[in-house]
Protein backbone atom coordinates (compact mmCIF):
# COMPACT_ATOMS: atom_id res chain seq x y z
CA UNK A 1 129.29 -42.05 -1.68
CA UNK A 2 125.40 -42.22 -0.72
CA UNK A 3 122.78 -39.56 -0.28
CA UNK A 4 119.76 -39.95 2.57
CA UNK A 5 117.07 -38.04 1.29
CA UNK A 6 113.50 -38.57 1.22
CA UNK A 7 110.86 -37.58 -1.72
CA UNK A 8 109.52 -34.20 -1.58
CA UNK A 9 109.96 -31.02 -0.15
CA UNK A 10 107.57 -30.05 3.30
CA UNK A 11 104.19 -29.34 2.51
CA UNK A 12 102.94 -25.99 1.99
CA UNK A 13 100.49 -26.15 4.76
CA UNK A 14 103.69 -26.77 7.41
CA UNK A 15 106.67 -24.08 7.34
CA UNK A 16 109.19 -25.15 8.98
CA UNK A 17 109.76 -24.65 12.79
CA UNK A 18 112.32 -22.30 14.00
CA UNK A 19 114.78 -24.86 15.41
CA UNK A 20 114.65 -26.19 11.49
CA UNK A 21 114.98 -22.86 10.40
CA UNK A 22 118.02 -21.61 12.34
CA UNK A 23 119.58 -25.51 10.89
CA UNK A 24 118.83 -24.37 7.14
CA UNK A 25 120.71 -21.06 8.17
CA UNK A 26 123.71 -22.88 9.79
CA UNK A 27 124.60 -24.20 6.12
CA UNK A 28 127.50 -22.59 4.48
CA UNK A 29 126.06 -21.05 0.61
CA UNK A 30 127.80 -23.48 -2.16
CA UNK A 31 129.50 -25.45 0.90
CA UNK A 32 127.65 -28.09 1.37
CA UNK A 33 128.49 -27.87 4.87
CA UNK A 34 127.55 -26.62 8.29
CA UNK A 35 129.08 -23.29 9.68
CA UNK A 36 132.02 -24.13 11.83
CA UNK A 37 131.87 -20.61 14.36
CA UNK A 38 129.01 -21.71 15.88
CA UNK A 39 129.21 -25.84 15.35
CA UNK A 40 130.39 -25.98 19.50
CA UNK A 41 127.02 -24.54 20.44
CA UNK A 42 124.69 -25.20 18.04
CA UNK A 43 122.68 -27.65 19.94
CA UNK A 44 122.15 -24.62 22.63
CA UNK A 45 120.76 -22.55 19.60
CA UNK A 46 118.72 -25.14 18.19
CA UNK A 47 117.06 -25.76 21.96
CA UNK A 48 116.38 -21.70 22.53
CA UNK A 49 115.10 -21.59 19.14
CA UNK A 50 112.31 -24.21 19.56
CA UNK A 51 111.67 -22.50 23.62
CA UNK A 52 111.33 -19.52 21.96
CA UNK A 53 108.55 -21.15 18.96
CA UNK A 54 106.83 -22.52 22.27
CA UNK A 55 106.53 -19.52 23.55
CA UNK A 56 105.74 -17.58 20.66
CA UNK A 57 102.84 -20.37 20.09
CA UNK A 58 101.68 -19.49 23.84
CA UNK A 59 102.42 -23.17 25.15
CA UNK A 60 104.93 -21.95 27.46
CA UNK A 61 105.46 -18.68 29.48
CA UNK A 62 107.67 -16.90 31.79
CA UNK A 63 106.51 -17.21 35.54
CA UNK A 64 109.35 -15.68 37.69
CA UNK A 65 112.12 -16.90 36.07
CA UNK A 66 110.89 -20.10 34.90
CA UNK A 67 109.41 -21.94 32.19
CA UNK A 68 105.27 -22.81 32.88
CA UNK A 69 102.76 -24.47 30.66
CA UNK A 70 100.25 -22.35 29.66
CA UNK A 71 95.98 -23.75 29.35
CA UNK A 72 96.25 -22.98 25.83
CA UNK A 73 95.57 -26.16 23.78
CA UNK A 74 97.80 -27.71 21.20
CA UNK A 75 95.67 -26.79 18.59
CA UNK A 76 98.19 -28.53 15.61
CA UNK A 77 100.32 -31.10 16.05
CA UNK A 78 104.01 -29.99 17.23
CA UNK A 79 106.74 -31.71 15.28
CA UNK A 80 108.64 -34.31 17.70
CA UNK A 81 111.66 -32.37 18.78
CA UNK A 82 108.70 -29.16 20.05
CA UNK A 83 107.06 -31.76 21.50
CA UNK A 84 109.51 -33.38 23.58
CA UNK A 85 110.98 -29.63 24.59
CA UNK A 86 107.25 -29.01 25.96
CA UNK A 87 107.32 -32.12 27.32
CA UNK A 88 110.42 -31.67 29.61
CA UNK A 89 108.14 -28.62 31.42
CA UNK A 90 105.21 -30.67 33.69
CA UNK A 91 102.24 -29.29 33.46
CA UNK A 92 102.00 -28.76 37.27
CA UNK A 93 105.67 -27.38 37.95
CA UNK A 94 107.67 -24.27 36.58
CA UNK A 95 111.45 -25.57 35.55
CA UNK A 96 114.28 -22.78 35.39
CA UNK A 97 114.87 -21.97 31.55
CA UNK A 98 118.51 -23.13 31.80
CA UNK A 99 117.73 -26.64 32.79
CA UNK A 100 114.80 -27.06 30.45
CA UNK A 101 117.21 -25.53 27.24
CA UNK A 102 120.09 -27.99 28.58
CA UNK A 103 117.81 -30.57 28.53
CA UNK A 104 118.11 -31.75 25.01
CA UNK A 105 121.24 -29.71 23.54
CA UNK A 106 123.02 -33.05 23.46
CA UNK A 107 120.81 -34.37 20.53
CA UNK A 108 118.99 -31.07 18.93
CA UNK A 109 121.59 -30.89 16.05
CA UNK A 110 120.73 -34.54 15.23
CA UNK A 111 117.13 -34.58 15.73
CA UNK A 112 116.45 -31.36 13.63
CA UNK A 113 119.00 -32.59 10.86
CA UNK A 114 116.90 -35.97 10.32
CA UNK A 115 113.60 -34.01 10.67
CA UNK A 116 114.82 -31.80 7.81
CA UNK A 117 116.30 -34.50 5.63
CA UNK A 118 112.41 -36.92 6.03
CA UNK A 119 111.11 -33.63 5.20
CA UNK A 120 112.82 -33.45 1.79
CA UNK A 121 114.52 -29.84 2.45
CA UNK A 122 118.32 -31.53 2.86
CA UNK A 123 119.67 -34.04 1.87
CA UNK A 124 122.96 -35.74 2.75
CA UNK A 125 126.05 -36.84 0.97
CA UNK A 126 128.20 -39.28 2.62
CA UNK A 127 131.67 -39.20 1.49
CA UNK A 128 134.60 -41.61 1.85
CA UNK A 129 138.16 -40.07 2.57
CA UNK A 130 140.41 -41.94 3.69
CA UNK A 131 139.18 -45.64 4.89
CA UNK A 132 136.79 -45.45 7.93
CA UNK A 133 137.04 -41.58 7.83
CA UNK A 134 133.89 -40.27 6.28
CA UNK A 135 132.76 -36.55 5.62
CA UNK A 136 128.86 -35.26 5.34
CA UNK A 137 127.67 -32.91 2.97
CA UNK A 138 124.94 -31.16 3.00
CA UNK A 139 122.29 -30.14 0.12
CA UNK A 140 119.44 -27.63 0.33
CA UNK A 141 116.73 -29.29 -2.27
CA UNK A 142 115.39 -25.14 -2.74
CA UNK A 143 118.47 -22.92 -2.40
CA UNK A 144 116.57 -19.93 -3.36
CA UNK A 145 113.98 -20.39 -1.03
CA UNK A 146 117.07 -20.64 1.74
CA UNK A 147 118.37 -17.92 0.70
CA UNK A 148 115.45 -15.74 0.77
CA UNK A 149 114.86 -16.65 4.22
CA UNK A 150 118.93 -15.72 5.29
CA UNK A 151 118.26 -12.31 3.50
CA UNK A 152 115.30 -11.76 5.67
CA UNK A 153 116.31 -12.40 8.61
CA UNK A 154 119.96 -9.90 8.03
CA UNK A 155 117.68 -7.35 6.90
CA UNK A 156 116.21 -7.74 10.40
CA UNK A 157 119.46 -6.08 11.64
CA UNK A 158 120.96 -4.44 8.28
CA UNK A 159 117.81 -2.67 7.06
CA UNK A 160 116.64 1.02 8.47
CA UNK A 161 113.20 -0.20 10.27
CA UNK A 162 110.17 -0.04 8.95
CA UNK A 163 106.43 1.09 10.12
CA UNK A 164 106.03 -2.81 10.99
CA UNK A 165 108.31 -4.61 13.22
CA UNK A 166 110.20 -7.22 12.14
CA UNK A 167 108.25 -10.54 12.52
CA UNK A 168 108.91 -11.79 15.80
CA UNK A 169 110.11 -15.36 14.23
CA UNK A 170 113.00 -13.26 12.13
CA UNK A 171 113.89 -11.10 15.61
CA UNK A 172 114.79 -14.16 17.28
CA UNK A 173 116.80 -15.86 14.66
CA UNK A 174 118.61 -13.02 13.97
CA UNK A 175 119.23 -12.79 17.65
CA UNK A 176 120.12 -16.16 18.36
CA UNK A 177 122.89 -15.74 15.34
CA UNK A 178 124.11 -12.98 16.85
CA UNK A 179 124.42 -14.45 20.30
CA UNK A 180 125.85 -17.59 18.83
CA UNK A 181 128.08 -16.11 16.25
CA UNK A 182 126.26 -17.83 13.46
CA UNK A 183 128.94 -16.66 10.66
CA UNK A 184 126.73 -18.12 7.63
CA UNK A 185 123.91 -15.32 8.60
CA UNK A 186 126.88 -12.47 10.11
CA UNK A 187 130.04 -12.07 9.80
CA UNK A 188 131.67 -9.51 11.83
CA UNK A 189 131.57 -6.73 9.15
CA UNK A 190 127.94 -7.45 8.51
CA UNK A 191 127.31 -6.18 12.19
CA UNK A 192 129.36 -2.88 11.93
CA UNK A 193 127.33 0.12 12.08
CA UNK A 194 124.46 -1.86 12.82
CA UNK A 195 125.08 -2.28 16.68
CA UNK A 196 121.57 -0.01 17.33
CA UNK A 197 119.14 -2.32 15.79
CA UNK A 198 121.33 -5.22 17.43
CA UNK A 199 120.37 -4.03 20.99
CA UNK A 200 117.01 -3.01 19.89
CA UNK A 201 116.41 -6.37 18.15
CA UNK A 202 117.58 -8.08 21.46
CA UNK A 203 115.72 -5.58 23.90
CA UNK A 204 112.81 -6.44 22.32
CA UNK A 205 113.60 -10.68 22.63
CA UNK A 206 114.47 -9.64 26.31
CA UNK A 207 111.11 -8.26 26.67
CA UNK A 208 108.91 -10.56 24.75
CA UNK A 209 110.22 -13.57 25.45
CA UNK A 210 111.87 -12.80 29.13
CA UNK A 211 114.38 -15.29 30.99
CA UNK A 212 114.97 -16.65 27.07
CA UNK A 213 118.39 -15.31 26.73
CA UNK A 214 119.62 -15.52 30.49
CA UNK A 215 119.11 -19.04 29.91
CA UNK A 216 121.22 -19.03 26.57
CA UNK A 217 123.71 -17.27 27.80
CA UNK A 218 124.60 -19.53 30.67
CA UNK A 219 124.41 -22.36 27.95
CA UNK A 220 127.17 -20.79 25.36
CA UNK A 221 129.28 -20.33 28.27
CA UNK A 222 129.13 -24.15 28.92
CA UNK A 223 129.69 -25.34 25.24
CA UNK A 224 132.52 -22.90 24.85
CA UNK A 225 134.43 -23.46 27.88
CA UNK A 226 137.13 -26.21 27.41
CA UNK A 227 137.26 -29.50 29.74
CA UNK A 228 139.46 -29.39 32.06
């Protein structure tokens, strides 16, 4: 067996992203593996989750149903995989959300697993089984720190609300495991009784960050519909 890692966890001065997020939530607790509910259309979630960090970063913008660049400058560098999603919207023409999330599902998984794993945050075990037949396993370098971050973002929906709203980073995760039945963050149960701040979590995603999950929803539909 062999484990690709790099030294070092990310620095301080650079949380992770939210497509890198949403990854370290897709990883079972004490598995060492990836959730397998959502593994057919996790590169759809990975792809809405860095739309909705450029638009949350005011790069990009809703303009009837589309995705537009904003004026506002780049004022710290974007990590490759935010970079090449802002990329796939010219400057000088508006793209429909749907084709600029379906853009890149193909390879999100893969790009934001490597970009996690140079980072130092995972690292991965490669495991012989049977000849040719390998398996991956994945470690979290700072469980706790993983964990802390899957707490807050199922408080976002489990937890009677607050004076301050849930930070808007949280709202979407905990949207975009909802939408993409991300078991690792809820399972069924976890959702019962909680349906209220479900629709007002997504009501406010809706509003904030319109034509986000239109686009996603056409998306899951593709990913879970079997080839004919």
């Amino acid at each position: 067996m062999s484990i690709s890692q790099q030294n070092g966890p990310l620095p301080a001065s650079k949380p992770l992203s939210l497509p890198q997020r949403l990854f370290l939530l897709s990883l079972r607790p004490g598995k060492a593996k990836l959730d397998d509910d959502s593994a057919a259309v996790r590169g759809s979630l990975l792809s809405a989750a860095a739309l909705a960090e450029l638009c949350i970063t005011g790069l990009l913008r809703d303009n009837d149903g589309k995705a537009e660049r904003t004026n506002a400058a780049v004022t710290a560098p974007l990590d490759p995989f935010l970079a090449q999603v802002l990329d796939d919207v010219p400057a000088d023409r508006p793209r429909r959300w749907f084709d600029v999330l379906e853009k890149r599902w193909f390879e999100a998984e893969e790009v934001v697993r490597d970009q996690l794993v140079a980072a130092g945050v995972i690292a991965i075990e490669h495991r012989r089984i049977l000849g040719p037949i390998g398996t991956k396993r994945f470690h979290v370098t700072d469980p706790a720190t993983a964990e802390t971050l899957r707490a807050r973002v199922r408080d976002a929906v489990r937890q009677e609300p607050g004076p301050e709203p849930v930070a808007i980073g949280d709202a979407v995760l905990a949207v975009l495991a909802v939408d993409g039945n991300v078991s690792t963050v809820f399972g069924w149960a976890d959702l019962r009784g909680h349906k209220p701040a479900v629709r007002a979590l997504t009501a406010r995603i809706d509003g904030d960050l319109p034509g986000l999950r239109s686009a996603l929803s056409g998306s899951l539909a593709l990913r879970r519909t079997p080839s004919s």
